[in-house]
Protein backbone atom coordinates (compact mmCIF):
# COMPACT_ATOMS: atom_id res chain seq x y z
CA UNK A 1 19.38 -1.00 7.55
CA UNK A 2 17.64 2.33 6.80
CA UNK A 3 16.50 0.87 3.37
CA UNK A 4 15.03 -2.44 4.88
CA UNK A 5 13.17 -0.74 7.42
CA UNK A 6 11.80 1.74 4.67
CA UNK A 7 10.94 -1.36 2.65
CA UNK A 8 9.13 -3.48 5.37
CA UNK A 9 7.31 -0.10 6.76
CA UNK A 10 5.86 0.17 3.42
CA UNK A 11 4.71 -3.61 3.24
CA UNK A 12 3.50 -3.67 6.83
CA UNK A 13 1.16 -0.46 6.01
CA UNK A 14 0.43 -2.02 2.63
CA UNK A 15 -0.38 -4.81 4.17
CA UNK A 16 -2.98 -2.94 7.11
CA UNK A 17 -4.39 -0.75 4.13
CA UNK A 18 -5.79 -4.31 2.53
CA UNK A 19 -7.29 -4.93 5.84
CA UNK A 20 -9.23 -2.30 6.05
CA UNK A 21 -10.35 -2.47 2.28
CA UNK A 22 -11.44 -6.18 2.91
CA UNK A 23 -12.89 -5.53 6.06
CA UNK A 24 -15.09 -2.68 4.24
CA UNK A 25 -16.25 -5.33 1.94
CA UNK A 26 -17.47 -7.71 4.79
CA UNK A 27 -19.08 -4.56 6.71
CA UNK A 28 -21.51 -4.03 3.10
CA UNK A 29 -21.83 -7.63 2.32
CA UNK A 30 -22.91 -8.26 5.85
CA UNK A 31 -25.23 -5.32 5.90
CA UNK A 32 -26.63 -6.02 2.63
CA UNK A 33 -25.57 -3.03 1.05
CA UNK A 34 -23.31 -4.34 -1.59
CA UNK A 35 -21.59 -6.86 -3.09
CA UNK A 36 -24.79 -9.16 -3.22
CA UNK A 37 -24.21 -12.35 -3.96
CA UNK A 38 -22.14 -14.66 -2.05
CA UNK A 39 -22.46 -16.95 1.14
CA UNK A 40 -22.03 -13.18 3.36
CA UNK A 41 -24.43 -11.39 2.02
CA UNK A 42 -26.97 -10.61 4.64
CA UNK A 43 -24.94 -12.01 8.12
CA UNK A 44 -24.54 -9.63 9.70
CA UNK A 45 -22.07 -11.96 11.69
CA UNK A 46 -20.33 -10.56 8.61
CA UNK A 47 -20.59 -6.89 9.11
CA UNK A 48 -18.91 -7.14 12.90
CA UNK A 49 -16.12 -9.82 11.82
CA UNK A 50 -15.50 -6.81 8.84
CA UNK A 51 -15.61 -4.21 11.00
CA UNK A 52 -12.94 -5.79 13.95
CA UNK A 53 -10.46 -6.84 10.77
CA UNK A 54 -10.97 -2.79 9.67
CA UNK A 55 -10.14 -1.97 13.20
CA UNK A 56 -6.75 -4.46 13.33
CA UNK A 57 -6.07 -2.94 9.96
CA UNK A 58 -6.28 0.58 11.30
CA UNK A 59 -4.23 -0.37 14.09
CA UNK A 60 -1.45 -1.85 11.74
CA UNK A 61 -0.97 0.93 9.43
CA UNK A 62 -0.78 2.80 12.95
CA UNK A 63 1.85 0.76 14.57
CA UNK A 64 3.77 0.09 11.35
CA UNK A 65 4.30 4.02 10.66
CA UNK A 66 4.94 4.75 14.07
CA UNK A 67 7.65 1.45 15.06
CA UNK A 68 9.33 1.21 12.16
CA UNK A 69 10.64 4.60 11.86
CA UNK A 70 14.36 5.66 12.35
C-alpha cells in the first residue's frame, strides 16, 4: 500500500500544481496583463474565478501532502 499511496500523493499534488498554473492564467487574462486574445481577456469575472481555482489548488497540494502520508 505504501507504493499506491506514494503514487496517488504525487498525482493528487500534480494534479493541485495545474490548478494553480491555470488559475494564474485566468488571474492575467482577466486582468489584461497577458495572454491577450481570447473570449477572457479583459473580465475580470476572469481574474476572481482564476484566483478561487489558485486558492482550491493551493489547498489540494496542501491536503494531498499532508493526508496521504504514512
Amino acid at each position: 500500500m505504501g507504493a499506491f499511496n506514494l503514487v496517488m500523493r504525487g498525482v493528487s499534488t500534480l494534479i493541485g500544481l495545474l490548478m494553480v498554473a491555470m488559475g494564474g492564467i485566468w488571474m492575467l487574462q482577466g486582468l489584461n496583463i497577458a495572454f491577450l486574445h481570447g473570449f477572457m481577456a479583459g473580465d475580470p469575472h476572469w481574474a476572481v474565478y482564476g484566483a478561487i481555482l489558485a486558492a482550491v489548488g493551493i489547498c489540494q497540494v496542501i491536503w494531498s501532502n499532508r493526508r496521504l502520508r504514512g
